[in-house]
PDB file of N, CA and C in Angstrom:
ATOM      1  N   UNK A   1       0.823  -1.195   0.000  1.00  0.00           N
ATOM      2  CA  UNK A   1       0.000   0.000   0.000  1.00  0.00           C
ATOM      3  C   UNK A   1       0.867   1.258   0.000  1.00  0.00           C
ATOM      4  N   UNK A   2       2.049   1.149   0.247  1.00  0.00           N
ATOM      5  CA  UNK A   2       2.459   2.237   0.609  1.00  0.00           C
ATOM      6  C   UNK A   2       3.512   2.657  -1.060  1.00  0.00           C
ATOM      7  N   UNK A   3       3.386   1.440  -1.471  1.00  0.00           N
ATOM      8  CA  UNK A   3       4.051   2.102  -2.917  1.00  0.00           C
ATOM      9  C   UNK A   3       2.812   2.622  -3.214  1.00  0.00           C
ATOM     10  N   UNK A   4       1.822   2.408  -3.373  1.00  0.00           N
ATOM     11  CA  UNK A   4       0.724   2.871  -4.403  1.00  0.00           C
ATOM     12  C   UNK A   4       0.861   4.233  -3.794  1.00  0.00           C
ATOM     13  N   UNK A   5       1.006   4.687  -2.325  1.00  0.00           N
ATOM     14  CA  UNK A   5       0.623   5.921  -2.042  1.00  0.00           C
ATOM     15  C   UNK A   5       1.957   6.902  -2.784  1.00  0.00           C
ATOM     16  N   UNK A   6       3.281   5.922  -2.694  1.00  0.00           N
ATOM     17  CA  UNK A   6       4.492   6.782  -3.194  1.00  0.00           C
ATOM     18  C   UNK A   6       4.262   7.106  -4.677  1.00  0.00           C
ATOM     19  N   UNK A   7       3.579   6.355  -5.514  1.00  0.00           N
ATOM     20  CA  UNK A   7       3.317   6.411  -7.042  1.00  0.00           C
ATOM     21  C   UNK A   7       2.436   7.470  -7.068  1.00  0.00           C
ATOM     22  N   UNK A   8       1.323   7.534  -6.335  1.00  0.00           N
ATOM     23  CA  UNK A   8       0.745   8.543  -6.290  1.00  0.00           C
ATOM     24  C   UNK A   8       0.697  10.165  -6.161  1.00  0.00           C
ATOM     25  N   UNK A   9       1.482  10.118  -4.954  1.00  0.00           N
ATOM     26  CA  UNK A   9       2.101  11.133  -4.486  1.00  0.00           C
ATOM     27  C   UNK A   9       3.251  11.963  -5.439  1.00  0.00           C
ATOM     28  N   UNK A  10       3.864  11.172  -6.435  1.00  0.00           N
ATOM     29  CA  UNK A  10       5.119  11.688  -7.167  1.00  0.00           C
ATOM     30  C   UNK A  10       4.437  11.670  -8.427  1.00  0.00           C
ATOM     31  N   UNK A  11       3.289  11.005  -8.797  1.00  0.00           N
ATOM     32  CA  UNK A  11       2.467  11.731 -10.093  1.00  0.00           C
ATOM     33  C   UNK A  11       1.811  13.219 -10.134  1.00  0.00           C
ATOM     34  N   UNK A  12       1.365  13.027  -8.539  1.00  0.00           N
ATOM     35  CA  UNK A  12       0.815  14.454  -8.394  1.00  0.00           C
ATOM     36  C   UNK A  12       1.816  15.447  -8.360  1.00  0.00           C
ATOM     37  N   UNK A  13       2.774  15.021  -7.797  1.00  0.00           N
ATOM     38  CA  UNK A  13       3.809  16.050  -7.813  1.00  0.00           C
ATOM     39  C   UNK A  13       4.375  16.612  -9.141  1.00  0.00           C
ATOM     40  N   UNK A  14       4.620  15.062  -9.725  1.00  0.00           N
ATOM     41  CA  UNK A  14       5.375  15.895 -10.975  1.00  0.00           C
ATOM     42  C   UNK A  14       4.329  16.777 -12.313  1.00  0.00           C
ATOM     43  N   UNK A  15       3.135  16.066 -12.073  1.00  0.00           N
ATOM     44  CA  UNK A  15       1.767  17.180 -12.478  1.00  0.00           C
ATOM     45  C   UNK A  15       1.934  18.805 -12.040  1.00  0.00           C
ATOM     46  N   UNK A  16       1.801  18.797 -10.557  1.00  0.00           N
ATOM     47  CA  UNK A  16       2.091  20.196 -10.416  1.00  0.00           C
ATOM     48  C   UNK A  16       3.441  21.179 -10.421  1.00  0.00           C
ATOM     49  N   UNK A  17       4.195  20.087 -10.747  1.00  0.00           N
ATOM     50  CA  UNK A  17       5.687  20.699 -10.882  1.00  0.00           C
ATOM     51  C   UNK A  17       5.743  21.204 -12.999  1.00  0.00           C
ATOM     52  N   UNK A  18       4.566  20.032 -13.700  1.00  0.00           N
ATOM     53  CA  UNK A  18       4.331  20.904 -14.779  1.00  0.00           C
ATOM     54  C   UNK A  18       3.443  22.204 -15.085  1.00  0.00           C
ATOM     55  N   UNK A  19       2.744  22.485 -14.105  1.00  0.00           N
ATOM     56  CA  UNK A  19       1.970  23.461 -13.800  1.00  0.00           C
ATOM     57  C   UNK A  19       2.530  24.726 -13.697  1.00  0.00           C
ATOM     58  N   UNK A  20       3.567  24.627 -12.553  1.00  0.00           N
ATOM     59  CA  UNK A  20       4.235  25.481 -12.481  1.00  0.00           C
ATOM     60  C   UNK A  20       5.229  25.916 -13.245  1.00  0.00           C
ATOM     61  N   UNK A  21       5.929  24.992 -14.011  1.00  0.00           N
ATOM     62  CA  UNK A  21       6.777  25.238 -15.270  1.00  0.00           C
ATOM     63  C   UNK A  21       6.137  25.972 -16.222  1.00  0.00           C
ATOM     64  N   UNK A  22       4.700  25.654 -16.578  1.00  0.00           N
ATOM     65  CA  UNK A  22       3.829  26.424 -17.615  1.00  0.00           C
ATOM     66  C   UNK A  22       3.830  28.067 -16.678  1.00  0.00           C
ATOM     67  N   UNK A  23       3.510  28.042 -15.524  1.00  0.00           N
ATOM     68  CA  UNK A  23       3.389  29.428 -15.021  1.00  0.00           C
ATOM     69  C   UNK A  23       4.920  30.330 -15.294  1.00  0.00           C
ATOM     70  N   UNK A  24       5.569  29.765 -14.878  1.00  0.00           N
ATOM     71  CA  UNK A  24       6.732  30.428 -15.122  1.00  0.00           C
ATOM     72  C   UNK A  24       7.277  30.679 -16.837  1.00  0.00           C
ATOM     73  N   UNK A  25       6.719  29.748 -17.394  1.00  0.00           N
ATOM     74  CA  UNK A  25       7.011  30.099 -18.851  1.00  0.00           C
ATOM     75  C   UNK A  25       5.937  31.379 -19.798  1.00  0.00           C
ATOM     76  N   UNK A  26       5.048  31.500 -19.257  1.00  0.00           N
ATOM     77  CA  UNK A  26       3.977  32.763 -19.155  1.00  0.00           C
ATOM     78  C   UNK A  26       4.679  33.781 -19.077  1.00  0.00           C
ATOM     79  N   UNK A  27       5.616  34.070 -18.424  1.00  0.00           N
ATOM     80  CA  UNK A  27       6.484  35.078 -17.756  1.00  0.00           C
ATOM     81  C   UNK A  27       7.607  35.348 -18.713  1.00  0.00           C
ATOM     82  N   UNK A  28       7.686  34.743 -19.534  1.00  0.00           N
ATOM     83  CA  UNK A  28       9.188  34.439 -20.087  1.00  0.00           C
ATOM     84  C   UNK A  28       8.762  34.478 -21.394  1.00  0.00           C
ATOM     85  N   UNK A  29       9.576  35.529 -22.362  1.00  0.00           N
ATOM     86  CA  UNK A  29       9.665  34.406 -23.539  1.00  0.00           C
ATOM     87  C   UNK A  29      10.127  33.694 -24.011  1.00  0.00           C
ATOM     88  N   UNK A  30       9.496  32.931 -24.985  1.00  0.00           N
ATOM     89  CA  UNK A  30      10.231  31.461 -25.430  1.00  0.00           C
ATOM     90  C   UNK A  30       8.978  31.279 -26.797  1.00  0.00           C
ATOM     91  N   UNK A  31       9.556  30.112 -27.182  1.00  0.00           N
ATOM     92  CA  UNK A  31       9.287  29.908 -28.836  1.00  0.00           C
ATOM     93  C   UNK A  31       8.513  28.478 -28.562  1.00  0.00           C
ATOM     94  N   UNK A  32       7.303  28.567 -28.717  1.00  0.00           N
ATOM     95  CA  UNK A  32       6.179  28.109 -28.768  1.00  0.00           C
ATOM     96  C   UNK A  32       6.110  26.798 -29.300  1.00  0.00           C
ATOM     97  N   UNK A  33       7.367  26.501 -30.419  1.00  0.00           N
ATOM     98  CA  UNK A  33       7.282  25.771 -30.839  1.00  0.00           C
ATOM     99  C   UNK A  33       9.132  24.514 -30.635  1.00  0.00           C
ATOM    100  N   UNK A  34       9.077  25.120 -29.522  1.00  0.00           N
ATOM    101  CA  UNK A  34      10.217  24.390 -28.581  1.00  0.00           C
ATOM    102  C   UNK A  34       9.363  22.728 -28.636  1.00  0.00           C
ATOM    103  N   UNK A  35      10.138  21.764 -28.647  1.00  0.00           N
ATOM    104  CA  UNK A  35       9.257  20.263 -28.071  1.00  0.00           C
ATOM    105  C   UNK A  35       9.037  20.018 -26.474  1.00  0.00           C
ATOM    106  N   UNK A  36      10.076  20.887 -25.827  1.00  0.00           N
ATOM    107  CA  UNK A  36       9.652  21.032 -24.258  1.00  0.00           C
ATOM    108  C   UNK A  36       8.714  21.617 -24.116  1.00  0.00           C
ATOM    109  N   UNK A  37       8.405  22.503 -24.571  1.00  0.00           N
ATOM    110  CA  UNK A  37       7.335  24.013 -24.099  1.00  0.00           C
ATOM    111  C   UNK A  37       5.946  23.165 -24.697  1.00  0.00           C
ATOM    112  N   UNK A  38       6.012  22.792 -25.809  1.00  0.00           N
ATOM    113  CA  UNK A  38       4.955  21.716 -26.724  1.00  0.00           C
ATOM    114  C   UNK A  38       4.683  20.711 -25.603  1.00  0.00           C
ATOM    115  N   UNK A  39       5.148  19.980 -24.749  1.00  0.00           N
ATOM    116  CA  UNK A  39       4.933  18.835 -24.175  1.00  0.00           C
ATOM    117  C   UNK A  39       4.534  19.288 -22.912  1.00  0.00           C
ATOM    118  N   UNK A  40       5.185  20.508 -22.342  1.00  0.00           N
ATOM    119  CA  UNK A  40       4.500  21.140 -20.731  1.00  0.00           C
ATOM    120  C   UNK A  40       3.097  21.662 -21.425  1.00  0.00           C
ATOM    121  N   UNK A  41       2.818  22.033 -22.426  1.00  0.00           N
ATOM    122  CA  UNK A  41       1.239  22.579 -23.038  1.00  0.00           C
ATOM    123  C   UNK A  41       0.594  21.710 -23.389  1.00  0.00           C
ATOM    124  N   UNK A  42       0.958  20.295 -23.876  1.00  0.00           N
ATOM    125  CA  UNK A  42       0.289  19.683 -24.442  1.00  0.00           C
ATOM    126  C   UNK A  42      -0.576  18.779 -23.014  1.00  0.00           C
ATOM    127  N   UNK A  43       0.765  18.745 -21.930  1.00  0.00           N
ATOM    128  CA  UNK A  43      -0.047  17.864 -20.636  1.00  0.00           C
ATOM    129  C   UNK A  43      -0.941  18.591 -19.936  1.00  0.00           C
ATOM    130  N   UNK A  44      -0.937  20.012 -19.787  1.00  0.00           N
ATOM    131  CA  UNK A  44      -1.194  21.013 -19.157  1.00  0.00           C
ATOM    132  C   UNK A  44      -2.573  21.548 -19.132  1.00  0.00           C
ATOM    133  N   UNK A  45      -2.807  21.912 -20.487  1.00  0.00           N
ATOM    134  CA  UNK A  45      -3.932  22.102 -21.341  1.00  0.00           C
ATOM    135  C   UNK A  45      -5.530  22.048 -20.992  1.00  0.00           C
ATOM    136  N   UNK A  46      -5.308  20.241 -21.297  1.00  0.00           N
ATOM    137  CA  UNK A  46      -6.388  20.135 -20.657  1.00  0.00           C
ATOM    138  C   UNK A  46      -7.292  20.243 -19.645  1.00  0.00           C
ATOM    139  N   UNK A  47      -6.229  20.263 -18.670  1.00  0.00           N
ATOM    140  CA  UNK A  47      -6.774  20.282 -17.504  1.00  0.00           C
ATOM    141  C   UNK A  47      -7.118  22.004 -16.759  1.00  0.00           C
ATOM    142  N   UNK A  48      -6.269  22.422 -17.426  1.00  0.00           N
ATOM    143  CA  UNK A  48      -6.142  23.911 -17.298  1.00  0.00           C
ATOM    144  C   UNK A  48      -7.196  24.520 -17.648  1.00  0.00           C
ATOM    145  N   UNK A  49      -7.828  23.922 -18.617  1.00  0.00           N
ATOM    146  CA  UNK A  49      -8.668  24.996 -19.659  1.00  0.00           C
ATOM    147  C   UNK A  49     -10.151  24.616 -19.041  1.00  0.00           C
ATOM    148  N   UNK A  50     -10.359  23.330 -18.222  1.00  0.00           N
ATOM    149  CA  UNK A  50     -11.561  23.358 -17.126  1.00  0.00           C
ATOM    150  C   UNK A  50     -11.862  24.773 -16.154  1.00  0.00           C
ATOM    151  N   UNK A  51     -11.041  25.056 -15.664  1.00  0.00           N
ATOM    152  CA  UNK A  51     -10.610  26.216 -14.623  1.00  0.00           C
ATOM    153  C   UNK A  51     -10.456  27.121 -15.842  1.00  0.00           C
ATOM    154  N   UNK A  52     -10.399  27.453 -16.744  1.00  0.00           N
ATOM    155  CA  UNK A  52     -10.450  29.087 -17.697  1.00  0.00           C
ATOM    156  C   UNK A  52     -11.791  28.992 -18.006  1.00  0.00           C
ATOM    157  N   UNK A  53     -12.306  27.742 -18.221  1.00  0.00           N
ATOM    158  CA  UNK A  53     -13.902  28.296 -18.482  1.00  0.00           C
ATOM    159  C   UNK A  53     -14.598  28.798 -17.446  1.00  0.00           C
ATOM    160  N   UNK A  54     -14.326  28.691 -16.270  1.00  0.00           N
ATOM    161  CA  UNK A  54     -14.902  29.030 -15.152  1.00  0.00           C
ATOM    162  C   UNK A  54     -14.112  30.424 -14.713  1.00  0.00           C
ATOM    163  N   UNK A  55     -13.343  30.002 -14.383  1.00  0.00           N
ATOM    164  CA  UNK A  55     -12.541  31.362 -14.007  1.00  0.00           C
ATOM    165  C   UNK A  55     -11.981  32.400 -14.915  1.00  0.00           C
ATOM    166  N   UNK A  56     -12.492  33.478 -15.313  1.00  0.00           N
ATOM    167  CA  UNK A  56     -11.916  34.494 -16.698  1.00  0.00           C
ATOM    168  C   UNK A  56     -10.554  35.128 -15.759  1.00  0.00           C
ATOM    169  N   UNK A  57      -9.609  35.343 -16.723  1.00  0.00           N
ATOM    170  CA  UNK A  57      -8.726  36.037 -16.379  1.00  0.00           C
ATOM    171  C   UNK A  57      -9.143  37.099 -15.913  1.00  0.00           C
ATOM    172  N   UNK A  58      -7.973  37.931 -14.840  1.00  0.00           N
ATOM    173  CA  UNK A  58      -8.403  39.063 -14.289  1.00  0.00           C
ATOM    174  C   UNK A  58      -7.818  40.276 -14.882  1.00  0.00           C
ATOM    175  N   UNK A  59      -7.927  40.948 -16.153  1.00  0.00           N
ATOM    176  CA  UNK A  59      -6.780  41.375 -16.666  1.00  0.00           C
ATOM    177  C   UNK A  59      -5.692  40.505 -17.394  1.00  0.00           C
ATOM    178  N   UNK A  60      -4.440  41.071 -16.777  1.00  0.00           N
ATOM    179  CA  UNK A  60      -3.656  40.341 -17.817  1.00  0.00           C
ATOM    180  C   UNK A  60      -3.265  39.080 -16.745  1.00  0.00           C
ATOM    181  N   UNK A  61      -3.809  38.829 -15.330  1.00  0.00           N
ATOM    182  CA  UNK A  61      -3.704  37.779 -15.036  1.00  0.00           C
ATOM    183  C   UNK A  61      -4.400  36.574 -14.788  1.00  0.00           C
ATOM    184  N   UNK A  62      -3.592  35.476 -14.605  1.00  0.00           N
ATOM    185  CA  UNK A  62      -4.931  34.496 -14.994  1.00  0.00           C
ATOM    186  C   UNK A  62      -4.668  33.394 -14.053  1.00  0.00           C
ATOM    187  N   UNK A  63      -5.310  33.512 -12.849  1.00  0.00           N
ATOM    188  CA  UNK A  63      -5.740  32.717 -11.562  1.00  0.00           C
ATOM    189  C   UNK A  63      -5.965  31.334 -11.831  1.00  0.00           C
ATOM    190  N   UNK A  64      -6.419  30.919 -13.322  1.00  0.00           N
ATOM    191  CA  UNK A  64      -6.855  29.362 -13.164  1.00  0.00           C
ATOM    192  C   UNK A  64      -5.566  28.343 -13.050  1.00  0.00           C
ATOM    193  N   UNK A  65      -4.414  28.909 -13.269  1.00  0.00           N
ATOM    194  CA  UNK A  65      -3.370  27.776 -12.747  1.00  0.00           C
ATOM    195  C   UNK A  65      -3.115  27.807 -11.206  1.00  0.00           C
ATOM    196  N   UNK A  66      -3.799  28.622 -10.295  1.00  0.00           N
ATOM    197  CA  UNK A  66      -3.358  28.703  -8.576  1.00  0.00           C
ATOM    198  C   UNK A  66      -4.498  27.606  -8.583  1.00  0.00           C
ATOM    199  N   UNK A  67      -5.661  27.877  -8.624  1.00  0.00           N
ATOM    200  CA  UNK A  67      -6.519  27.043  -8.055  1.00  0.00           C
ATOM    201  C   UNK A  67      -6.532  25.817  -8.685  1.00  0.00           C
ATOM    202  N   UNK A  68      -6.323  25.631 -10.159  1.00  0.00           N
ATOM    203  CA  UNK A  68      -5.977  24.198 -10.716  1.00  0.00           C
ATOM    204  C   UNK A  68      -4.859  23.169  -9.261  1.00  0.00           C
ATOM    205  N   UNK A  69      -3.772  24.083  -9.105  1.00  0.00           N
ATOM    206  CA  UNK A  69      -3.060  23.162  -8.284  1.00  0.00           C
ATOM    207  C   UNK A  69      -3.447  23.101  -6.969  1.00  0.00           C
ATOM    208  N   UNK A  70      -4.592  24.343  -6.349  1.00  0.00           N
ATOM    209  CA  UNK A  70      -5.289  23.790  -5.088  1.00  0.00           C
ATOM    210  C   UNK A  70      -6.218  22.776  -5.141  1.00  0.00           C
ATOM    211  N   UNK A  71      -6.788  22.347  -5.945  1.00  0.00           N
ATOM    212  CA  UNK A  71      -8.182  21.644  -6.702  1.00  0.00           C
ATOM    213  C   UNK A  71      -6.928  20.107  -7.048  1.00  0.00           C
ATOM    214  N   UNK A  72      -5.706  20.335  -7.362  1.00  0.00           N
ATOM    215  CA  UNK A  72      -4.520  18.787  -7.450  1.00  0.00           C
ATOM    216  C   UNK A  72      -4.448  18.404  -6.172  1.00  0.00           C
ATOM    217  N   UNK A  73      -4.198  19.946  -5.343  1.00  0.00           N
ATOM    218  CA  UNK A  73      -3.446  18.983  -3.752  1.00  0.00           C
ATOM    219  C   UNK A  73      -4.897  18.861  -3.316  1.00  0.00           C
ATOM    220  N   UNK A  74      -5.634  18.968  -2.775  1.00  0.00           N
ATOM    221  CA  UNK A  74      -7.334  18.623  -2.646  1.00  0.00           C
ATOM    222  C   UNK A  74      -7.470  17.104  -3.091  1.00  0.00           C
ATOM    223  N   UNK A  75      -7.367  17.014  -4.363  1.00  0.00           N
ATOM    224  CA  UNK A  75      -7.595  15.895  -5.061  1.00  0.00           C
ATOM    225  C   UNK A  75      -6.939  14.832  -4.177  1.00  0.00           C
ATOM    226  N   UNK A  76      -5.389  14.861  -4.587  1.00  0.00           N
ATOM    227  CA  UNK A  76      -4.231  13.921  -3.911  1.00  0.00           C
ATOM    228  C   UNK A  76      -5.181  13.600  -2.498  1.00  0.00           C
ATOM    229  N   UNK A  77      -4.896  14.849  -1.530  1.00  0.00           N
ATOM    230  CA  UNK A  77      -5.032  14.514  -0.294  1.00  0.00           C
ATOM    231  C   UNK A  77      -6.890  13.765  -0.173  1.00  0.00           C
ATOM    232  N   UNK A  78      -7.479  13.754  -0.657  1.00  0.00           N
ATOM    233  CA  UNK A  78      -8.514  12.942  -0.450  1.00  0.00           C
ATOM    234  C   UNK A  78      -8.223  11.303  -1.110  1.00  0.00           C
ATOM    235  N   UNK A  79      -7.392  11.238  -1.900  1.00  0.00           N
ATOM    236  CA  UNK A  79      -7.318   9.659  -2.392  1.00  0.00           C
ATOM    237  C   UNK A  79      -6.062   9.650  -1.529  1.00  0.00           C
ATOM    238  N   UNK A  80      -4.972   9.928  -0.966  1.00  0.00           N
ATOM    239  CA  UNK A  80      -4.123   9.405  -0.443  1.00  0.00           C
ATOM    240  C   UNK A  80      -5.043   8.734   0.969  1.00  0.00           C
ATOM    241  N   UNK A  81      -5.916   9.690   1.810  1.00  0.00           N
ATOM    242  CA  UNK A  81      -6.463   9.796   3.046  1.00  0.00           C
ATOM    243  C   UNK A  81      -7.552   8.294   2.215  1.00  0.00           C
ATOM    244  N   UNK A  82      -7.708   8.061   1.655  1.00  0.00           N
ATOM    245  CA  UNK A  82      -9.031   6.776   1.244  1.00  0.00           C
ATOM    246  C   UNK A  82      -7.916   5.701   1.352  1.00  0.00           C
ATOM    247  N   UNK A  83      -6.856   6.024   0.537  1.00  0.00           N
ATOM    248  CA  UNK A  83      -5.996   4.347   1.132  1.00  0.00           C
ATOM    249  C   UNK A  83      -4.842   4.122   1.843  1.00  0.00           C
ATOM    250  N   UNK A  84      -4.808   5.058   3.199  1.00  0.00           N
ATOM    251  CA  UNK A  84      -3.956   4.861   4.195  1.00  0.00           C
ATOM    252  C   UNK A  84      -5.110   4.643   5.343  1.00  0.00           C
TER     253      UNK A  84
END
């Protein structure tokens, strides 16, 4: 049980560690058509763009990647807490 929780735990992590790579690349420029930048957007995306339909940017900033990763650790911590 306790691998499943470590597998778990380091998917979520490395999920929100792409999250945050996309946030920080917002900030930055870079060329869109990099295969890194392509592959942090391509995982990212989807899940991201749940939270933009709901949440409109505020200006030029755009809140749906904070709460995307409060709405991950939320997530995690309710399935970790179901099988420990």
């Amino acid at each position: 049980m306790n691998f499943l929780v470590d597998v778990i735990n380091t998917a979520f992590s490395v999920y929100t560690l792409l999250i945050i790579s996309r946030i920080l690349l917002s900030w930055i420029p870079h060329n869109p058509y990099n295969p890194v930048v392509r592959f942090i957007y391509d995982l990212t995306d989807p899940y991201l763009n749940i939270f933009r339909r709901v949440i409109p940017p505020l200006g030029m900033i755009d809140i749906s990647p904070i709460v995307a990763i409060l709405v991950l650790s939320l997530i995690r911590l309710v399935i970790i807490t179901l099988l420990i």
